[in-house]
Protein backbone atom coordinates (compact mmCIF):
# COMPACT_ATOMS: atom_id res chain seq x y z
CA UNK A 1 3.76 -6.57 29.83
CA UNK A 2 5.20 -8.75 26.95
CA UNK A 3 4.91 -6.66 23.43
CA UNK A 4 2.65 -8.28 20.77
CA UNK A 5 5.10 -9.38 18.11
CA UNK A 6 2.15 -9.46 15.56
CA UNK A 7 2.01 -5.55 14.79
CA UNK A 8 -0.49 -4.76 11.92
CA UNK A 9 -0.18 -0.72 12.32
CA UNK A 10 3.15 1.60 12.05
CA UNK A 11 7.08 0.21 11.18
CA UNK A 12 7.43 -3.26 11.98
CA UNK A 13 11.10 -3.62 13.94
CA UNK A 14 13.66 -6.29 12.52
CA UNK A 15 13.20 -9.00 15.13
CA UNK A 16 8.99 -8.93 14.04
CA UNK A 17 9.69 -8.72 10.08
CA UNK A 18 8.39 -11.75 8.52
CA UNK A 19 10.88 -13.12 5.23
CA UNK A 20 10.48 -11.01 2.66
CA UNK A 21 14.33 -11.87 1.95
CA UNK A 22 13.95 -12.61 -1.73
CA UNK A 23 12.46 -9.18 -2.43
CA UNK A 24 14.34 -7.49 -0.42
CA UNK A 25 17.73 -8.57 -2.35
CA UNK A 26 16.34 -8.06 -5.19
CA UNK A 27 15.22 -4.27 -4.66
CA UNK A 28 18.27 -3.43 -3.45
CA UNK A 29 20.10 -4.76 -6.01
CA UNK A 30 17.66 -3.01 -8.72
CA UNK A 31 18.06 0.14 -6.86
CA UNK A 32 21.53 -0.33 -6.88
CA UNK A 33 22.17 -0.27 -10.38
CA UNK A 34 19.60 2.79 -10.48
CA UNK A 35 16.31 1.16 -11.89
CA UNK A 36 12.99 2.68 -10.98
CA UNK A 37 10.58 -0.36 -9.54
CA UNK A 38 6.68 -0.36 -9.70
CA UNK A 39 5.66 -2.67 -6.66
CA UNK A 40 2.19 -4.04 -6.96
CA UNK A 41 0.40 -6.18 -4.92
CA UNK A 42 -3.11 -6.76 -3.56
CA UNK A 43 -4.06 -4.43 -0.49
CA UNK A 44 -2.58 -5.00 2.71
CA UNK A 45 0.15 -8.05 1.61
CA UNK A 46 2.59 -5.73 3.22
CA UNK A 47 4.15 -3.59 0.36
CA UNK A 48 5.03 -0.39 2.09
CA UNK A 49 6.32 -2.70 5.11
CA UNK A 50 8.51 -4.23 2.64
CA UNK A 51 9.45 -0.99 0.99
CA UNK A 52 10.51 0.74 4.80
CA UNK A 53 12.42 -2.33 5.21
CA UNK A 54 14.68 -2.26 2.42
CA UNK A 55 15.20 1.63 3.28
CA UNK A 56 16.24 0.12 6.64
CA UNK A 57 18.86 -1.88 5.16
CA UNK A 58 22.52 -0.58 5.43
CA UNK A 59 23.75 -0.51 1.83
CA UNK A 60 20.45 1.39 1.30
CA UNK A 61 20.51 3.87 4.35
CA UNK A 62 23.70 4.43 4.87
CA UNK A 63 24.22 5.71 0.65
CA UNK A 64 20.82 7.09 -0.25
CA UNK A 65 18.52 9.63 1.59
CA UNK A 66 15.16 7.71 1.29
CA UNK A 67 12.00 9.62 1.29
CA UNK A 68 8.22 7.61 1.09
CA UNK A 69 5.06 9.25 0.80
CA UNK A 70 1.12 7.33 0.37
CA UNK A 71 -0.52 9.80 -2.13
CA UNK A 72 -3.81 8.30 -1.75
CA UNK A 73 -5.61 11.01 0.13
CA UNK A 74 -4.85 13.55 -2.54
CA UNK A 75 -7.07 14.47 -5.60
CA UNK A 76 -4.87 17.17 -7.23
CA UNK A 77 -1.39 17.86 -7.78
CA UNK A 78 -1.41 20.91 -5.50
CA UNK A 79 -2.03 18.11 -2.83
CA UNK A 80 0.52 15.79 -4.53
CA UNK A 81 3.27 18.87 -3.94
CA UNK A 82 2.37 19.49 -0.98
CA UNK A 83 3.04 15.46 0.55
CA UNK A 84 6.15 15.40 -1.43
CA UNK A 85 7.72 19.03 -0.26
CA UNK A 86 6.18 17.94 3.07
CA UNK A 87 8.01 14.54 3.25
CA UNK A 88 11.12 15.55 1.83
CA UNK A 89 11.29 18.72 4.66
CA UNK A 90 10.77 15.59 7.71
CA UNK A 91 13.45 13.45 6.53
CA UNK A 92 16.07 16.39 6.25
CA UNK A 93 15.26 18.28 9.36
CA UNK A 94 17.56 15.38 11.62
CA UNK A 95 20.10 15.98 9.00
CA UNK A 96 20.86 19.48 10.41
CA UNK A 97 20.25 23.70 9.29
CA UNK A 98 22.75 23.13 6.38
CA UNK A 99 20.85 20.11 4.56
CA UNK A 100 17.50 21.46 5.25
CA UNK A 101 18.45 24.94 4.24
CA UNK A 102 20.11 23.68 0.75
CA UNK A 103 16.04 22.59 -0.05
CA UNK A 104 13.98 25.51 1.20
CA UNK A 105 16.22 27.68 -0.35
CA UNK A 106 15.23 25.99 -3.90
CA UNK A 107 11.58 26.51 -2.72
CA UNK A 108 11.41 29.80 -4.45
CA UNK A 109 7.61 29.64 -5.23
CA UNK A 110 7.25 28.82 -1.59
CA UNK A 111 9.89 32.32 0.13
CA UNK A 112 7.66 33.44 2.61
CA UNK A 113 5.66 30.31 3.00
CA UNK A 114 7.71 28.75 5.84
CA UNK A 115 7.90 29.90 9.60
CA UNK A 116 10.59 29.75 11.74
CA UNK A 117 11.93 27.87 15.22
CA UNK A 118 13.97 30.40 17.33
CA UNK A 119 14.95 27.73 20.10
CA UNK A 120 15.67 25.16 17.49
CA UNK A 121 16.90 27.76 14.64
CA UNK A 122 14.81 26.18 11.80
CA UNK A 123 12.35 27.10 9.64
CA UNK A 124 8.90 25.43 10.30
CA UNK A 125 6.92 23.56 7.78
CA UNK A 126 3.19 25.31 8.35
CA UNK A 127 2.83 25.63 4.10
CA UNK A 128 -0.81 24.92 2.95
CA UNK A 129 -1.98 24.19 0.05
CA UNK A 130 -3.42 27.93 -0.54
CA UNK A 131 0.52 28.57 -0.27
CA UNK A 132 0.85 26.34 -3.46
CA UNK A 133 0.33 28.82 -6.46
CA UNK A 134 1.97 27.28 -8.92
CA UNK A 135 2.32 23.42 -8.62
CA UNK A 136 4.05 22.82 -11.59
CA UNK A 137 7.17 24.91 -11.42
CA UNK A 138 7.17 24.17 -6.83
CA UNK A 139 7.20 20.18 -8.64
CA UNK A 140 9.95 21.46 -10.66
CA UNK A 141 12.06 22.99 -7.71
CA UNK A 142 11.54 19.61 -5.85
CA UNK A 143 12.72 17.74 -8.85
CA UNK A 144 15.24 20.22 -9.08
CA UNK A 145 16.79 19.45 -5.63
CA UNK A 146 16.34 16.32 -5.42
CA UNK A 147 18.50 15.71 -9.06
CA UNK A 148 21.32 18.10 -6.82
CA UNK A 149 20.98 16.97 -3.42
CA UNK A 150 24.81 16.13 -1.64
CA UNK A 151 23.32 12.12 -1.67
CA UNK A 152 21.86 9.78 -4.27
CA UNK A 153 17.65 9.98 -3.49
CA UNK A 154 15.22 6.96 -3.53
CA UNK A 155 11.78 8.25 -3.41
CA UNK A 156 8.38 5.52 -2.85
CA UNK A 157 5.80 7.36 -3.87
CA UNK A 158 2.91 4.56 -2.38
CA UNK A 159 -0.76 4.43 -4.16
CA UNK A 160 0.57 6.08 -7.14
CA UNK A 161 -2.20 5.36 -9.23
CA UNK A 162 -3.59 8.31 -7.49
CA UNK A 163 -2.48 10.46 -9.55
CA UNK A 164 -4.93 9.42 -12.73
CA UNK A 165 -7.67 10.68 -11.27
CA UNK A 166 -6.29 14.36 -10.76
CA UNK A 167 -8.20 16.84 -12.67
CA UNK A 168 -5.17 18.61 -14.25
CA UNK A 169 -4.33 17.23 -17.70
CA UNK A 170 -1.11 15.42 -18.49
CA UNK A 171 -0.12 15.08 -14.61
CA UNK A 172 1.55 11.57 -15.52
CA UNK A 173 3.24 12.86 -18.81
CA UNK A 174 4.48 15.79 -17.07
CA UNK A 175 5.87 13.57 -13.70
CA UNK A 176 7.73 11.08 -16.33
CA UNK A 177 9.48 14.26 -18.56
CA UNK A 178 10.85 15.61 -14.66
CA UNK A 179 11.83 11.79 -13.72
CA UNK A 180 14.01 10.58 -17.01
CA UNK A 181 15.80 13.76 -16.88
CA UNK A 182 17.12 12.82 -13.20
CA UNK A 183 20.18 10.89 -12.69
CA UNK A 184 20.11 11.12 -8.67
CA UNK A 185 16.64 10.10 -7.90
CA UNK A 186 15.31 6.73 -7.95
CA UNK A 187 11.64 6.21 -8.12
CA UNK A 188 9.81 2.83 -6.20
CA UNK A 189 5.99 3.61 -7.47
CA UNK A 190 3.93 0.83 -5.21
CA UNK A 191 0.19 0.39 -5.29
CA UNK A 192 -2.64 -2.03 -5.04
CA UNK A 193 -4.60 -0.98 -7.66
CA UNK A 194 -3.59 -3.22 -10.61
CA UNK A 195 -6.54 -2.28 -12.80
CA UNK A 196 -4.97 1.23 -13.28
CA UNK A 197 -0.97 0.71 -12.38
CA UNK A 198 -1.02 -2.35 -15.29
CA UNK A 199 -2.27 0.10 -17.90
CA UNK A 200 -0.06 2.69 -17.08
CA UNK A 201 3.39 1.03 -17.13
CA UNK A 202 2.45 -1.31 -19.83
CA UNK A 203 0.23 0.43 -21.93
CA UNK A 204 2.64 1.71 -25.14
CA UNK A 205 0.52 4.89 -25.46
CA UNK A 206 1.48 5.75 -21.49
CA UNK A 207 3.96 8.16 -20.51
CA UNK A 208 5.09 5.60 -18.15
CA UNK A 209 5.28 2.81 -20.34
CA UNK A 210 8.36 0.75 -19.90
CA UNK A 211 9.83 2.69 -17.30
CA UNK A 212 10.29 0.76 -14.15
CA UNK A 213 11.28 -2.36 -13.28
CA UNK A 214 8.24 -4.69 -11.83
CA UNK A 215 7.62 -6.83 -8.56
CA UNK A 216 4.39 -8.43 -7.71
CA UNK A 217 4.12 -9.28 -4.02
CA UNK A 218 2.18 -12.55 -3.22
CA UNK A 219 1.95 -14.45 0.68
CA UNK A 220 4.95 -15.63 1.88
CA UNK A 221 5.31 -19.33 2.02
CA UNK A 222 3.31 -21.32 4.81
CA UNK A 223 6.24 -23.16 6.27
CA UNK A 224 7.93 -20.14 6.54
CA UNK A 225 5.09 -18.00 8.38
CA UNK A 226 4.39 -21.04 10.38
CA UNK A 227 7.76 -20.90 11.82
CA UNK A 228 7.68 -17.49 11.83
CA UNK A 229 4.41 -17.76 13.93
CA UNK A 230 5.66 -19.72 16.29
CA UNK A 231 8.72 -18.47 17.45
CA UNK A 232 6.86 -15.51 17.82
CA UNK A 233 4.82 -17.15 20.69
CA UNK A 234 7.56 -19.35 21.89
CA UNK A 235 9.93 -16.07 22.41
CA UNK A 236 6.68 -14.55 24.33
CA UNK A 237 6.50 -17.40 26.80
CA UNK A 238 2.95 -18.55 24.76
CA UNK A 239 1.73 -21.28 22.52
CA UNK A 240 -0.43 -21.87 19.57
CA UNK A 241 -0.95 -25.51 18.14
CA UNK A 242 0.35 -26.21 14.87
CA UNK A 243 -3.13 -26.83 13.43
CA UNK A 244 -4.63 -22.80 14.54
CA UNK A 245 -1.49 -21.36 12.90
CA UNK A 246 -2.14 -23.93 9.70
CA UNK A 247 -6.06 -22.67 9.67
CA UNK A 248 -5.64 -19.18 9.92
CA UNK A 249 -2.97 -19.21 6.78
CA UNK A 250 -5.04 -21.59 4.75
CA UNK A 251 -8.25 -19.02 5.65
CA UNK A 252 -6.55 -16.10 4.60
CA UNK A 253 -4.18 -18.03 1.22
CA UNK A 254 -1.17 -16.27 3.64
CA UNK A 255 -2.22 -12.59 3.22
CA UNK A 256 -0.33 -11.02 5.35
CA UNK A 257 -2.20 -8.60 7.16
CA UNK A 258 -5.53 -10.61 8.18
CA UNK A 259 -3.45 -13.59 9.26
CA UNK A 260 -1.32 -11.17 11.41
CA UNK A 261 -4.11 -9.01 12.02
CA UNK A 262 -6.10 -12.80 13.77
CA UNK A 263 -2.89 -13.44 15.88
CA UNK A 264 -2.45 -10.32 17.01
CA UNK A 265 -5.51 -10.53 18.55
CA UNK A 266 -5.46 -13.45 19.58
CA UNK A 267 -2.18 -12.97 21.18
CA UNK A 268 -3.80 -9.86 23.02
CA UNK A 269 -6.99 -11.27 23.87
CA UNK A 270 -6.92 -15.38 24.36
CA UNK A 271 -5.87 -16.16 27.85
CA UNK A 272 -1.78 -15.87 28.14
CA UNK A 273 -1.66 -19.32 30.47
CA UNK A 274 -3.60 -21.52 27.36
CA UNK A 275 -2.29 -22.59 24.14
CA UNK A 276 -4.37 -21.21 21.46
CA UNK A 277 -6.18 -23.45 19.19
CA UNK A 278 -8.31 -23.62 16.36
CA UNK A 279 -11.48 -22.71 18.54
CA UNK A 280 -9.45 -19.62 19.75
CA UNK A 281 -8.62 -18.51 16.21
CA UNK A 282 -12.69 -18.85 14.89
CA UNK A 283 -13.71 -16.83 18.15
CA UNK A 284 -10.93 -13.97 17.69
CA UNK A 285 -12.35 -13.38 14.16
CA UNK A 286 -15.75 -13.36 14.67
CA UNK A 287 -14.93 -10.69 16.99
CA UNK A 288 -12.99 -8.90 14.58
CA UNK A 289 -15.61 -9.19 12.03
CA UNK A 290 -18.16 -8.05 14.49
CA UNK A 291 -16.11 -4.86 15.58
CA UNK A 292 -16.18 -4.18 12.18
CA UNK A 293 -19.64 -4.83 10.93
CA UNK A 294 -20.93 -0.93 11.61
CA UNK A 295 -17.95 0.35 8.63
CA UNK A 296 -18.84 -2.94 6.20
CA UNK A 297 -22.02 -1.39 6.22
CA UNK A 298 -21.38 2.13 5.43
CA UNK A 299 -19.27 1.09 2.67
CA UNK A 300 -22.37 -1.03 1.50
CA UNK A 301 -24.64 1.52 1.86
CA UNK A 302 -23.02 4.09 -0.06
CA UNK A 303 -22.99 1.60 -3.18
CA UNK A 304 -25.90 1.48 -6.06
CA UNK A 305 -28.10 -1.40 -5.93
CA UNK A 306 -26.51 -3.32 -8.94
CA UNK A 307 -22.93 -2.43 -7.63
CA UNK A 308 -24.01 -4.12 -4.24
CA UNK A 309 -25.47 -6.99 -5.17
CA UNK A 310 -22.48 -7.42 -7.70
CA UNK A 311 -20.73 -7.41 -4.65
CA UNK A 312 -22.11 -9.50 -2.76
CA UNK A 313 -22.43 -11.93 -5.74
CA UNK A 314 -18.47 -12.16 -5.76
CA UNK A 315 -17.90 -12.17 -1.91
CA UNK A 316 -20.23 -15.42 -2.24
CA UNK A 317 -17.55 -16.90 -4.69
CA UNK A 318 -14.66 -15.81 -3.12
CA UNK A 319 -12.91 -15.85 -6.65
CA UNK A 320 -14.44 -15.57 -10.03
CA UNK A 321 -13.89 -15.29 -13.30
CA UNK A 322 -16.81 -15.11 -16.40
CA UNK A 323 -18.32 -12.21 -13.95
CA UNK A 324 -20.28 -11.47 -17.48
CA UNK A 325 -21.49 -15.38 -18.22
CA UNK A 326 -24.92 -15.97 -18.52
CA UNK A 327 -24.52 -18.60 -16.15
CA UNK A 328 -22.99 -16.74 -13.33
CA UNK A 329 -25.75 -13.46 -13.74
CA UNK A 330 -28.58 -16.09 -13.68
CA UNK A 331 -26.62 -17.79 -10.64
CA UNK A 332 -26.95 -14.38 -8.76
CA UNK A 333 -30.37 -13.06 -10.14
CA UNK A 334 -28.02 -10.11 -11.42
CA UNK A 335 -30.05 -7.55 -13.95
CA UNK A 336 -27.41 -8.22 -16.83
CA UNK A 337 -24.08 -8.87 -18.31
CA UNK A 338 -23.54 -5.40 -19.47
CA UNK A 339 -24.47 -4.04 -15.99
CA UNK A 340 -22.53 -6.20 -14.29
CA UNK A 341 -19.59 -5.19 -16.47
CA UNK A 342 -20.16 -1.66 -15.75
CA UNK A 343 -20.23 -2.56 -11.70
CA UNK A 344 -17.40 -4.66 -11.87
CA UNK A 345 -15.62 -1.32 -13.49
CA UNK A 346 -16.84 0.81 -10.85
CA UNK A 347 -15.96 -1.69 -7.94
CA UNK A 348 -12.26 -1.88 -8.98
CA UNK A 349 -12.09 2.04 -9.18
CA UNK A 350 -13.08 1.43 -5.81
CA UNK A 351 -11.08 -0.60 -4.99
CA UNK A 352 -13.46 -2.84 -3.28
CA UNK A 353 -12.81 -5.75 -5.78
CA UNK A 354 -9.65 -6.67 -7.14
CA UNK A 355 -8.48 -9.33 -9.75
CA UNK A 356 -5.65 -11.61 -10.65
CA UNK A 357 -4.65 -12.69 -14.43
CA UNK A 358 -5.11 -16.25 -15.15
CA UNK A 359 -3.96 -16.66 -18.74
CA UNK A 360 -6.59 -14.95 -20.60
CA UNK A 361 -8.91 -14.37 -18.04
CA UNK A 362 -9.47 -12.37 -15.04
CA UNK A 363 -10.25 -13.71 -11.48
CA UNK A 364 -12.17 -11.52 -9.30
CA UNK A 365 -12.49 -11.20 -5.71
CA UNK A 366 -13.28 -8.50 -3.02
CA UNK A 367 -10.06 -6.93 -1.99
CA UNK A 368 -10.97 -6.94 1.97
CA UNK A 369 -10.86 -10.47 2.96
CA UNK A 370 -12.82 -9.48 6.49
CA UNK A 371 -15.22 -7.59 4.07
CA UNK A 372 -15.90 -10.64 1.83
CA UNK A 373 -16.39 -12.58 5.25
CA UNK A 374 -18.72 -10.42 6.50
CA UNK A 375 -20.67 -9.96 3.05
CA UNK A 376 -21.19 -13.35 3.31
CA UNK A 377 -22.65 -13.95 6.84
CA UNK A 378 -24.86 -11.03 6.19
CA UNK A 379 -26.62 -11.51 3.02
């Protein structure tokens, strides 16, 4: 069975990695001369793909340990400690008893906390986060090993603006007085929420302020995912028609993810012995947005009135900006511009819209392109 060189789930391998080559060069050679980078982009335009690529890369493997961890299930820094102890105990463990050993043994808050292997003679990582006492000075010890560890550390920390919306005070202040003390760790903060990452690495009165240098991550070029595209095919013994792969890039503006996420399917579900065309691509996502309908509508659902049909109101758009004109709340039979303000706010913290500067102003748009689709079929 030939694999499906369109992967939208786990590490993508080096013969299915789309471009990206521009980036790439240009994080290694930030993290080369030991600069911290905040990579931002809009969900699913293939940030952390890029960011286990470049740890991929020789001068980057074969000189750092490289650790990467998505915070965005956590709500606390107990939770935050525990991914990062967590992560940093999987990458050492291949790196034998007397690597691993150097980092539990600067676990002190942890002795006790670990088990133990007897047919591989290692201890076992079975902490929870009732194990976690004192998060603070465990953070420290991490800090604390990584700044001593026998190799030069780069650490992605992905969806970092999680940590604003921890209940413990001064989480970010007390993160950035660990990370400019360190002179063997390197930091690559990505995340997609702009809204909160923009104000705090460019807001002056943020601990963060200044401290990383920044990479936005926008579609790669048609002709180059067109090529891309269809090699792909070609290598697999199929075909596509030049005008499919055109459509689905121009549908999607080149976001990565829902124009691989079409072929892939398409690949696994439009008959091998047929060259896919644009009829092919239209069925393969109205499938996808019918497998998908039941979820769309629990995430509607669990919205307000006035933060749905805000929503929707956008979806209908596709991109907006004067979400608070007269002209556009009238357009929508919205309630008014000061609740649509305060929707708008909530939606972003929801990360269900999303927004891009254009000089002065702010372009909105929902941040799942199959959600927006299906939005707008359904209401």
């Amino acid at each position: 069975m030939m694999e499906n060189p369109f992967y939208i789930t786990g590490i993508i391998p080096e013969p299915y990695f789309c471009d990206r080559e521009k980036e790439t060069l240009w994080m290694i050679r930030t993290l080369e001369n030991k600069a911290h980078i905040l990579l931002t982009s809009p969900r699913r335009m293939g940030k952390t793909q890029l960011v286990r690529h470049v740890f991929e890369q020789s001068s980057i493997k074969d000189n750092f340990y490289t650790f990467y961890t998505d915070i965005y299930p956590t709500t606390s820094l107990h939770e935050l400690v525990l991914f990062l102890s967590k992560e940093i105990y999987s990458v050492l463990v291949p790196k034998g008893k007397t690597v691993l050993d150097k980092f539990l043994a600067g676990l002190h808050s942890l002795a006790g906390s670990f088990g133990y292997d007897p047919i591989s003679n290692t201890p076992t990582f079975n902490i929870k986060l009732g194990d976690i006492h004192s998060p603070e000075l465990t953070l420290e010890e991490i800090f604390k090993y990584l700044e001593h560890a026998d190799k030069p550390c780069i650490f992605a920390i992905d969806e970092f603006q999680q940590i604003a919306n921890y209940p413990e005070k001064n989480v970010e202040a007390m993160l950035r007085t660990h990370i400019q003390q360190m002179n063997n760790c390197l930091f690559v903060y990505a995340g997609s929420n702009r809204h909160v990452l923009e104000n705090m690495f460019n807001s002056a009165a943020k601990p963060f302020y200044n401290s990383a240098e920044q990479i936005y991550l926008d579609s790669i070029p048609k002709d180059i995912y067109m090529n891309f595209a269809e090699a792909q095919f070609a290598k697999a013994g199929r075909s596509i028609t030049p005008d499919a792969l055109s459509y689905v890039y121009d549908l999607f503006e080149g976001h990565t993810y829902y124009v691989h996420n079409v072929l892939h399917n398409a690949f696994a579900y439009v008959n091998p012995e047929k060259t896919i065309d644009e009829t092919d691509i239209k069925k393969t996502l109205n499938d996808i947005l019918e497998d998908k309908g039941r979820s769309f509508a629990s995430v509607m659902n669990q919205l307000n009135y006035q933060q749905k049909e805000t929503l929707v109101a956008v979806a209908k758009e596709r991109r907006i900006s004067g979400v608070t004109s007269i002209a556009f709340v009238k357009k929508h039979m919205l309630k008014s511009p000061s609740s649509v303000q305060y929707a708008i706010s909530t939606l972003l913290d929801k990360q269900l819209l999303t927004y891009q500067n254009d000089g002065r102003s702010k372009v909105y748009s929902v941040s799942d392109r199959f959600l927006e689709m299906w939005i707008s079929k359904s209401y």
